[in-house]
N, C-alpha and C. Protein backbone atom coordinates (compact mmCIF):
# COMPACT_ATOMS: atom_id res chain seq x y z
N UNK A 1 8.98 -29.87 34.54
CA UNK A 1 9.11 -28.50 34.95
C UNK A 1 10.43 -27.90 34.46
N UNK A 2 11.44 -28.76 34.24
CA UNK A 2 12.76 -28.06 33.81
C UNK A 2 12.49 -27.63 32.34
N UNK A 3 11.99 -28.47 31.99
CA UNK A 3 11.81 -28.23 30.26
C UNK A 3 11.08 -26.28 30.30
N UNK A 4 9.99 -26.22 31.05
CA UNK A 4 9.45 -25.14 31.16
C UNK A 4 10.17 -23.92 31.48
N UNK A 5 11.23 -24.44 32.33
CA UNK A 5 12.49 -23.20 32.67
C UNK A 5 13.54 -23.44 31.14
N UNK A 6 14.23 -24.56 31.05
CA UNK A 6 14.97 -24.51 29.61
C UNK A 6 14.21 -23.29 28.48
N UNK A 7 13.03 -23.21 28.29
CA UNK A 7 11.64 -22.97 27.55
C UNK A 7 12.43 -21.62 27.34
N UNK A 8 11.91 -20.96 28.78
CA UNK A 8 12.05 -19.70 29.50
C UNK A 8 13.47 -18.87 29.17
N UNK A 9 14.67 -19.76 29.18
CA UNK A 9 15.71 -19.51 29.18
C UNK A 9 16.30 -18.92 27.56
N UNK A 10 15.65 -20.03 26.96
CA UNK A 10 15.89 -19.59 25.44
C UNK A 10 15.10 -18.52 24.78
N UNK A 11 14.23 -18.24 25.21
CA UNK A 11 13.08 -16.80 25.43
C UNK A 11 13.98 -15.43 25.45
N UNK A 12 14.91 -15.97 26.83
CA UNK A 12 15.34 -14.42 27.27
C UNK A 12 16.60 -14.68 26.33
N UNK A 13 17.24 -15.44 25.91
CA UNK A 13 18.52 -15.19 25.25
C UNK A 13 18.11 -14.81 23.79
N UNK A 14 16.80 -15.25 23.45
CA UNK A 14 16.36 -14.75 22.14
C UNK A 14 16.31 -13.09 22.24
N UNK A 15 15.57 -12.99 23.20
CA UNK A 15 15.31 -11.62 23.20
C UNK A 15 16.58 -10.60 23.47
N UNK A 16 17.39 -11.25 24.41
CA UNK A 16 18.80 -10.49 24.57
C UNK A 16 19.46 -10.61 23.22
N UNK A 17 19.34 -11.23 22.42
CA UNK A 17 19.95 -10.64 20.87
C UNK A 17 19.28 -10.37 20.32
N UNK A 18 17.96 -10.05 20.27
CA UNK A 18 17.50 -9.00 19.50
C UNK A 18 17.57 -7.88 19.96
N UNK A 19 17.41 -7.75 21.08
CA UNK A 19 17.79 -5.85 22.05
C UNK A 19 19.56 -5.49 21.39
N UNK A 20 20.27 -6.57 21.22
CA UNK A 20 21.61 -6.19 21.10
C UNK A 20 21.31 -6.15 19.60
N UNK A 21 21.00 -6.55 18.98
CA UNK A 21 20.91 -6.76 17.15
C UNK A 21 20.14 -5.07 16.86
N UNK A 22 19.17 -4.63 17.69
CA UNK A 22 18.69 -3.65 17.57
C UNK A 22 19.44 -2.84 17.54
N UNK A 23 20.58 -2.28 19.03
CA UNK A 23 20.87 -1.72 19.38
C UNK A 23 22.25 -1.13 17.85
N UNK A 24 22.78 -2.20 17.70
CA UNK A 24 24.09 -2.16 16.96
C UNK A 24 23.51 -1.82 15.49
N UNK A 25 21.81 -1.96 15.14
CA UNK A 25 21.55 -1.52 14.01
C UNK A 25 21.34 0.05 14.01
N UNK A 26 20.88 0.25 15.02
CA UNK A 26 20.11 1.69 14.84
C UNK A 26 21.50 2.79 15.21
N UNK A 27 22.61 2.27 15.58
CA UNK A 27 23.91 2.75 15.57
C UNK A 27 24.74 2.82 14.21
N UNK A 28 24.72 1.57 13.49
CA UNK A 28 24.75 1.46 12.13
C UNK A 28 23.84 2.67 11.09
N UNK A 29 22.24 2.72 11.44
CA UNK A 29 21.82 3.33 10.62
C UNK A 29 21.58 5.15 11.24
N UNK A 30 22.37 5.80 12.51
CA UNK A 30 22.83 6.78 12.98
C UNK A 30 23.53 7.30 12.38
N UNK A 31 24.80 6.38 12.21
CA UNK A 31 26.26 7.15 11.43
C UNK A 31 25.80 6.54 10.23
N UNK A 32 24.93 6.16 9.57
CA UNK A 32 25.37 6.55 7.94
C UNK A 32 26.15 5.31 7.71
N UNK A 33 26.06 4.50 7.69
CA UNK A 33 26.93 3.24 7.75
C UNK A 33 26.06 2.31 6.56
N UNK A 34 24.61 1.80 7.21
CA UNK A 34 23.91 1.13 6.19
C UNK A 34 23.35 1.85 5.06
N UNK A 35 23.07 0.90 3.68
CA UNK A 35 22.17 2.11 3.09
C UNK A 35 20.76 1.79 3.39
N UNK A 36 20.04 2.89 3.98
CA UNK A 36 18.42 2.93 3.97
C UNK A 36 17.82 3.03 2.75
N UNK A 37 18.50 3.14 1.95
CA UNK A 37 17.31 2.91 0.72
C UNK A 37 17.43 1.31 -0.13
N UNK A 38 18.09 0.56 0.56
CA UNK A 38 18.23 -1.07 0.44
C UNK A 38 16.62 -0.99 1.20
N UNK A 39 15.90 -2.15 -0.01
CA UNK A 39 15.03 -2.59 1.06
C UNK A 39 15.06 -3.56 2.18
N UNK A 40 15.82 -4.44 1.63
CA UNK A 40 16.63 -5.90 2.32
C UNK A 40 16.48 -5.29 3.97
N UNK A 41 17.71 -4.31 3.92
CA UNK A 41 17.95 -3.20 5.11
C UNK A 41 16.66 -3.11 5.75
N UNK A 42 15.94 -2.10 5.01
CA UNK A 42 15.11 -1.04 5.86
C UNK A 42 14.11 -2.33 6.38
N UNK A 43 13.70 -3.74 5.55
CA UNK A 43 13.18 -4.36 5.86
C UNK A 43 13.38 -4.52 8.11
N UNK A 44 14.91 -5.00 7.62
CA UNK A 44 15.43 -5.73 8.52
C UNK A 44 15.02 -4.70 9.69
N UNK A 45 15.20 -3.62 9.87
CA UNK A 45 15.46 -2.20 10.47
C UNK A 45 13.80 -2.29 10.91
N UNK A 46 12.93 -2.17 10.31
CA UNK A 46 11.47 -1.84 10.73
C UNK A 46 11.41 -3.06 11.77
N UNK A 47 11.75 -4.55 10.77
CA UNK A 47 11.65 -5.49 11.88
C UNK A 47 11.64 -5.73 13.52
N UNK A 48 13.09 -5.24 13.48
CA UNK A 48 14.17 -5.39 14.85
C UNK A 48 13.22 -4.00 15.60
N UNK A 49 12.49 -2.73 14.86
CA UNK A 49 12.20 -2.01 15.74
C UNK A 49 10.67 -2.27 15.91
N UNK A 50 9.99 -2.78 15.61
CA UNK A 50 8.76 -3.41 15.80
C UNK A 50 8.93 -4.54 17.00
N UNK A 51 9.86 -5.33 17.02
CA UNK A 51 10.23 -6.39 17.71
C UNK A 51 10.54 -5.47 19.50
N UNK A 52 11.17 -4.54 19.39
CA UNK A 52 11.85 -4.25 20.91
C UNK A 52 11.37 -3.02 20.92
N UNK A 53 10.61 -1.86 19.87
CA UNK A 53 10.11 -0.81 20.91
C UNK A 53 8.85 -0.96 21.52
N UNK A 54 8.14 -1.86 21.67
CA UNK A 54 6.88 -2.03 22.74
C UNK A 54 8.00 -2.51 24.23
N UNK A 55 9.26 -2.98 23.89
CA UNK A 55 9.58 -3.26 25.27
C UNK A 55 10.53 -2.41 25.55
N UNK A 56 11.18 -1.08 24.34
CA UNK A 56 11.71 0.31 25.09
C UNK A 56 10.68 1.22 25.60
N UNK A 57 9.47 1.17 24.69
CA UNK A 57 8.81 2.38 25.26
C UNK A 57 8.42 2.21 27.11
N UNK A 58 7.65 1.34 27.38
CA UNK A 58 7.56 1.96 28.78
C UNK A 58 8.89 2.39 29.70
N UNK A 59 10.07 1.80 29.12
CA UNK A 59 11.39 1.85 29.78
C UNK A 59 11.31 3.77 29.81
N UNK A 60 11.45 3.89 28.32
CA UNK A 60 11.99 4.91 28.43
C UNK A 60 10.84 6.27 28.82
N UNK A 61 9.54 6.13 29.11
CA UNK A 61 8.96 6.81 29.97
C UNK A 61 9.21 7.23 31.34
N UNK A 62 10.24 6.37 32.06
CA UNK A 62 11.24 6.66 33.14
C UNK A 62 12.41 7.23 33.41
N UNK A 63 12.77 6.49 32.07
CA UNK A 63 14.11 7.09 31.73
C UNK A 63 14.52 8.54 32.01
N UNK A 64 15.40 9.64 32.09
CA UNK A 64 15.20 11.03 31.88
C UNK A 64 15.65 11.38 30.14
N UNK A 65 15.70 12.25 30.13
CA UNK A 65 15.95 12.61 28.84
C UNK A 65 17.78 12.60 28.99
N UNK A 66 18.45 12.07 28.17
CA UNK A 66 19.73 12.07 28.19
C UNK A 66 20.32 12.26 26.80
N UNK A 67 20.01 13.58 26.49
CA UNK A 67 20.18 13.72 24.89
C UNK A 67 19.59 12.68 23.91
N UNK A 68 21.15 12.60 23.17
CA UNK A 68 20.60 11.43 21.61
C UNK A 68 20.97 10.33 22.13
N UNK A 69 21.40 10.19 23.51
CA UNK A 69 21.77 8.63 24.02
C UNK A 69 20.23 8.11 24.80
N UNK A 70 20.30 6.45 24.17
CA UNK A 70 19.13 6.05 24.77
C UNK A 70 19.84 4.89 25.33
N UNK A 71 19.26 4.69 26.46
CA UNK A 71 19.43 3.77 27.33
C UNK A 71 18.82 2.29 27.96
N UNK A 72 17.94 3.07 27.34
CA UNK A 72 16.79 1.87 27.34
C UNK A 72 16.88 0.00 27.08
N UNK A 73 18.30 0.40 25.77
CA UNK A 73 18.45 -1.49 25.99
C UNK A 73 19.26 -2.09 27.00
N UNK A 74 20.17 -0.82 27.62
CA UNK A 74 20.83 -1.15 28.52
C UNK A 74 19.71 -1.62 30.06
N UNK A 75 19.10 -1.03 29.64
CA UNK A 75 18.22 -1.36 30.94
C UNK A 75 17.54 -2.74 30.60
N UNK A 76 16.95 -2.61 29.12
CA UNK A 76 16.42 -3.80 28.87
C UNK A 76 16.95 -5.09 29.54
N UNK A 77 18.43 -4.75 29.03
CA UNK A 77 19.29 -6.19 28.98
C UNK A 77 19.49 -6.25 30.22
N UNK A 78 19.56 -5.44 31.43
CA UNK A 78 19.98 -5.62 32.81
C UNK A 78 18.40 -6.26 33.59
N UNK A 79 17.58 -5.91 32.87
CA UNK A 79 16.54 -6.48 33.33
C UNK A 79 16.45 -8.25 33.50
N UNK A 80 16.57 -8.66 31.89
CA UNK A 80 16.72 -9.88 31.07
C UNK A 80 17.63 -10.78 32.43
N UNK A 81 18.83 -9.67 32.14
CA UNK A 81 19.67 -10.77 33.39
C UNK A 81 19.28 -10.72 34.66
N UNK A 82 18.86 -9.87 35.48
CA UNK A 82 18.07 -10.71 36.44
C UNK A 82 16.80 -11.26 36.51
N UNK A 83 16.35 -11.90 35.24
CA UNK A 83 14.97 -12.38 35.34
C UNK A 83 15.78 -14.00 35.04
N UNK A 84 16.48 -13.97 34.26
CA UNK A 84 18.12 -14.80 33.90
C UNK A 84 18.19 -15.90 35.42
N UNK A 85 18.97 -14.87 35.95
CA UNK A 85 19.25 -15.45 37.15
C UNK A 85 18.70 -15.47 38.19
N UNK A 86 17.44 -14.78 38.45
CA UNK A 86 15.91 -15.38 39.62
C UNK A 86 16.00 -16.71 38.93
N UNK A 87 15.63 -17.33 37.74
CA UNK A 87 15.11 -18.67 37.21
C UNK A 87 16.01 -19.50 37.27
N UNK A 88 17.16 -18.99 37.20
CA UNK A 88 18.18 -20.30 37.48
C UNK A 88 18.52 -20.59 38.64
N UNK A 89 18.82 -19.53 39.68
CA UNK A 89 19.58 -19.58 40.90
C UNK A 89 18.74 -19.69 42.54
N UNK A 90 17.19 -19.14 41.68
CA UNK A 90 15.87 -19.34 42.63
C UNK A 90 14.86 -20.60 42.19
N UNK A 91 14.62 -20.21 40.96
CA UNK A 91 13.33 -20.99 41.01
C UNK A 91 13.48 -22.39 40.75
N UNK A 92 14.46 -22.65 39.83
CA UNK A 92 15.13 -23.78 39.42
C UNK A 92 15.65 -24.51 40.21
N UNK A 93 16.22 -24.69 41.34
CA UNK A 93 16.31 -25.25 42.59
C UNK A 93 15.51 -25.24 43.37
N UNK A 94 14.76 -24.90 43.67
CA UNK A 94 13.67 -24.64 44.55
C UNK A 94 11.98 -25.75 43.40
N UNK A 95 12.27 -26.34 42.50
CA UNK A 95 11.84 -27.15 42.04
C UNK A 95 12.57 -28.72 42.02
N UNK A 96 13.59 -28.66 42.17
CA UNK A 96 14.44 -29.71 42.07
C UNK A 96 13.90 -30.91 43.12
């Protein structure tokens, strides 16, 4: 059963750097920083947003509108950590 939580654990830390890998790209490709006409890039860019907007969009259907700021990974990632720490600090002892 631990293996199944270890499992779990590396799941959410995967996913917490890709919400952050997202986040710091689409900030990158905001200001003009990367070039989008690299395909290498735009590759990477479609990737990372294929990967995490099925898990911004319902976020940000709640969200309010807050201009050009999105919030959504912040929520993501606050989510992540308490799903984080239910599994370690609940469920994971409570199997022991």
């Amino acid at each position: 059963m631990l293996a199944i939580i270890a499992t779990l654990n590396f799941i959410i830390n995967i996913i917490w750097f890709l919400v952050i890998a997202s986040a710091i790209f689409s900030w990158l490709y905001a200001f003009n920083v990367v070039n989008t006409n690299n395909q290498a890039i735009a590759a990477i860019g479609r990737g990372l947003y294929n990967l995490t907007e099925p898990v911004y969009r319902p976020i940000r259907r709640f969200l309010p509108d807050m201009g050009g700021v999105d919030l959504s990974p912040l929520v993501v990632l606050v989510i992540l950590y308490f799903l984080q720490m239910l599994l370690n600090t609940t469920i994971a002892p409570a199997l022991l």
